[in-house]
C-alpha atoms as a PDB file:
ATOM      1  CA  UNK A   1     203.155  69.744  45.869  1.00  0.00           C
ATOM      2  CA  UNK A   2     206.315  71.018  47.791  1.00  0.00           C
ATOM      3  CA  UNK A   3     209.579  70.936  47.014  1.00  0.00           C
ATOM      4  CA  UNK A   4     210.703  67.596  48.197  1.00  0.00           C
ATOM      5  CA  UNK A   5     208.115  66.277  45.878  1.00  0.00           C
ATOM      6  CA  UNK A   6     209.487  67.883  42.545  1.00  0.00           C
ATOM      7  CA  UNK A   7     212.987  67.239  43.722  1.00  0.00           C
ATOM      8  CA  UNK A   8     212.016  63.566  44.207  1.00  0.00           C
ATOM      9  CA  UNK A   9     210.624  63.570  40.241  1.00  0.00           C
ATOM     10  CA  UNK A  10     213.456  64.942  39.042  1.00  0.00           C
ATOM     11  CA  UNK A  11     215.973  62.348  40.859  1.00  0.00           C
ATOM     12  CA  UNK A  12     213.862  59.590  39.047  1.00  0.00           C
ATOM     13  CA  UNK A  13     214.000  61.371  35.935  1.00  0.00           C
ATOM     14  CA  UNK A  14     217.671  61.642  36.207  1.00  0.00           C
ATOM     15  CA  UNK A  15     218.572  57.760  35.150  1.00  0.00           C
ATOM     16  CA  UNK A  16     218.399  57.714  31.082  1.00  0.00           C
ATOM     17  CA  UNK A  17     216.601  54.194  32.018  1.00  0.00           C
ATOM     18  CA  UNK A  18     214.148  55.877  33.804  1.00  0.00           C
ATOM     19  CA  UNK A  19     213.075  58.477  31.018  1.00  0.00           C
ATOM     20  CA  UNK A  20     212.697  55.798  28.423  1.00  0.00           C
ATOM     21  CA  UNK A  21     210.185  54.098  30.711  1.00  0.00           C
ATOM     22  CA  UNK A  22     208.517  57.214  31.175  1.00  0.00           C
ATOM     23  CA  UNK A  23     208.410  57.771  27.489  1.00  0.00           C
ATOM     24  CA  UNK A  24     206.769  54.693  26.861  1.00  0.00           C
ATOM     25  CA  UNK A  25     204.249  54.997  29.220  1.00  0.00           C
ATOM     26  CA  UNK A  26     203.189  57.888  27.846  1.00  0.00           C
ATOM     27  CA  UNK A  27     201.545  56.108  25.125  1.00  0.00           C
ATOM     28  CA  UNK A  28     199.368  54.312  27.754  1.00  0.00           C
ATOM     29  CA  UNK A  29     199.249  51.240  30.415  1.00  0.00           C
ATOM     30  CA  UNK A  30     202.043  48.950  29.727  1.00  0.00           C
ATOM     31  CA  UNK A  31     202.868  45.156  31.317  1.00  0.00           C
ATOM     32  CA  UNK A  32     206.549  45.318  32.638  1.00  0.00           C
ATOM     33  CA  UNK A  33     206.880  42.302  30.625  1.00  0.00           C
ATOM     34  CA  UNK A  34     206.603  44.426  27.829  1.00  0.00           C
ATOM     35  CA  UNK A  35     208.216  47.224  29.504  1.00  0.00           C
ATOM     36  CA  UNK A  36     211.342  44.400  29.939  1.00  0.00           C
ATOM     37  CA  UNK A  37     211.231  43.977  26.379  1.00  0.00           C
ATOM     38  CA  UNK A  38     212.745  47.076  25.606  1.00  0.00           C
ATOM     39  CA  UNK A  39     215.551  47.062  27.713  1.00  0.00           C
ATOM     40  CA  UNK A  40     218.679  44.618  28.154  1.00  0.00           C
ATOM     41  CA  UNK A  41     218.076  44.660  32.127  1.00  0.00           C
ATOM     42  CA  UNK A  42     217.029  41.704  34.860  1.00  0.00           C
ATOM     43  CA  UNK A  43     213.760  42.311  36.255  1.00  0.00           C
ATOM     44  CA  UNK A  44     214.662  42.744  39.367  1.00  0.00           C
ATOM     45  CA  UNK A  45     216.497  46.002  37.754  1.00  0.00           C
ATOM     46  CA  UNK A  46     213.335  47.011  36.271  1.00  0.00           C
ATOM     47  CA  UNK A  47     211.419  46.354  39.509  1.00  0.00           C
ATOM     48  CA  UNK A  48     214.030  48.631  40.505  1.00  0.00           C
ATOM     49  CA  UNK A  49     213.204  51.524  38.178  1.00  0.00           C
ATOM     50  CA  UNK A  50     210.213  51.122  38.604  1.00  0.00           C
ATOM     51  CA  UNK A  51     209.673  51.381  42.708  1.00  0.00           C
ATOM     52  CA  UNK A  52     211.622  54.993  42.024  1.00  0.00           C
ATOM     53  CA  UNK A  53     208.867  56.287  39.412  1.00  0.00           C
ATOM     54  CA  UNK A  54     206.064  54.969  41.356  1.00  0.00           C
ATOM     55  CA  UNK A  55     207.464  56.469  45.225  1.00  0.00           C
ATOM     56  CA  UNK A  56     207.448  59.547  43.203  1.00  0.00           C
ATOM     57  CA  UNK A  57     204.086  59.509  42.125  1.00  0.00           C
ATOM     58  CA  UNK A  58     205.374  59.722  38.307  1.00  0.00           C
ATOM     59  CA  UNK A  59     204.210  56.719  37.539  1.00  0.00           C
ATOM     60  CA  UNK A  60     201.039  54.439  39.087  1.00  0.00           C
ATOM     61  CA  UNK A  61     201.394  50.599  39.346  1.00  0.00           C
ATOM     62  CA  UNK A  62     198.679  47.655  39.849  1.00  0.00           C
ATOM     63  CA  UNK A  63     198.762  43.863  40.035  1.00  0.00           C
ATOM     64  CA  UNK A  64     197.297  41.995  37.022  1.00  0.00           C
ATOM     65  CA  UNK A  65     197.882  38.378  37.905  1.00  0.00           C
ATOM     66  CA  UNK A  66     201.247  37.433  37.958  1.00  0.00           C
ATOM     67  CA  UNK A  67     202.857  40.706  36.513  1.00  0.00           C
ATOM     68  CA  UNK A  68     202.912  44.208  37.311  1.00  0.00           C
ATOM     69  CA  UNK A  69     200.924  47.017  34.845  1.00  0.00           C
ATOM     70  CA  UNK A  70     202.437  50.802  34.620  1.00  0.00           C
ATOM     71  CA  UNK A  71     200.927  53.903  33.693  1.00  0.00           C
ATOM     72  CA  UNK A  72     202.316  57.842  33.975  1.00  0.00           C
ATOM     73  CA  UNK A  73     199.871  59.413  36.630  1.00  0.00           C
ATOM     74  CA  UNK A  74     198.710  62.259  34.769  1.00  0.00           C
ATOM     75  CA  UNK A  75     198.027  64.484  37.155  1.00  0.00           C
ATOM     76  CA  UNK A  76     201.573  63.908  38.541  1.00  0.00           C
ATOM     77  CA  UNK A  77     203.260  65.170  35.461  1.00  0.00           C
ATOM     78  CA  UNK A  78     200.667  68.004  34.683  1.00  0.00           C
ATOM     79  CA  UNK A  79     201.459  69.376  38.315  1.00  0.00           C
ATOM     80  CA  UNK A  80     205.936  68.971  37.236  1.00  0.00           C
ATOM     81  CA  UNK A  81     204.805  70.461  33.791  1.00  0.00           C
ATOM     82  CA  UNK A  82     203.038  73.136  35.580  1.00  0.00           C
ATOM     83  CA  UNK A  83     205.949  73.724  37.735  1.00  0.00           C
ATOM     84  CA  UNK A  84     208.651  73.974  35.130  1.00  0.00           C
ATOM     85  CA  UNK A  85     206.408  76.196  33.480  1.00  0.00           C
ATOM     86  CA  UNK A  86     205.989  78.288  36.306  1.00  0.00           C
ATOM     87  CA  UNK A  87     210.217  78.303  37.042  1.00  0.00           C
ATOM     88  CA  UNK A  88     211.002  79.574  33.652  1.00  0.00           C
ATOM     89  CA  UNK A  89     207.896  82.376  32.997  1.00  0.00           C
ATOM     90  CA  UNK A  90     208.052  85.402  34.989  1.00  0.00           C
ATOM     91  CA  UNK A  91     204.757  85.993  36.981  1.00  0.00           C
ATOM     92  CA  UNK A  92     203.416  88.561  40.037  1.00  0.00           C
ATOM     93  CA  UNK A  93     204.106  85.685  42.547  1.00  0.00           C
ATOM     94  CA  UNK A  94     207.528  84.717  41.235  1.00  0.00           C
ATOM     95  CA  UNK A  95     210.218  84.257  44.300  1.00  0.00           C
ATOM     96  CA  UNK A  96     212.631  86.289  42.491  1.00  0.00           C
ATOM     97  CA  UNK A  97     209.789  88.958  43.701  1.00  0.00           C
ATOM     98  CA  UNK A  98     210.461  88.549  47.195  1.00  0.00           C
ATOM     99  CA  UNK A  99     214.378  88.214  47.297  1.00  0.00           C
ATOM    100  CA  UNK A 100     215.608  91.872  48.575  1.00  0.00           C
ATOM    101  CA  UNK A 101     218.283  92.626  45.756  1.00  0.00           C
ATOM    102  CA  UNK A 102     221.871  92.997  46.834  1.00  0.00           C
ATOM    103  CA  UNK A 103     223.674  96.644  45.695  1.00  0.00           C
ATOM    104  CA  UNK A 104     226.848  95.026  45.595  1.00  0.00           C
ATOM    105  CA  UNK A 105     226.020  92.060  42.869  1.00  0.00           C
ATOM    106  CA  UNK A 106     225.132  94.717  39.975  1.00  0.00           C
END
């Protein structure tokens, strides 16, 4: 995944909205019935929410009947785990490794 793609996950995860659907999800496929529930919102403002998660790729949506059913994509958060992992270890193929160090910002 580039860039774009991480930035894109973390402008979804920026809504406190957004996170608690996340959250939920993480315990498994929910209805957004039951996602709507939870929250004192319309559902078009969930539908909302929930078109930002899923252009992401955070989150994976199908038709069952009449309502929409969510679920985190797994391998979508392993790979922004992964990535926030990588951003706060130090390894070989770190950027940090490549940018030429500047005498005068010691």
């Amino acid at each position: 995944m580039d860039l774009s793609g991480y930035a894109l996950m973390f402008k979804a995860l920026s809504d406190e909205t957004r996170i608690k659907i996340v959250e939920m999800l993480s315990c498994g496929e929910m209805c957004a019935c039951d996602i709507l529930e939870s929250f004192k919102i319309t559902q078009p403002t969930l539908s909302y929410h929930m078109k930002i998660l899923s252009e992401c790729g955070l989150v994976k949506a199908r038709k069952d009947g009449p309502w929409m059913k969510y679920v985190v994509d797994s391998q979508s958060a392993r790979k922004l785990k992964d990535f926030l992992e990588g951003i706060t270890t130090e390894s070989e193929n770190c950027i940090c490794k490549n940018i030429e160090k500047y005498s005068d910002c010691k």
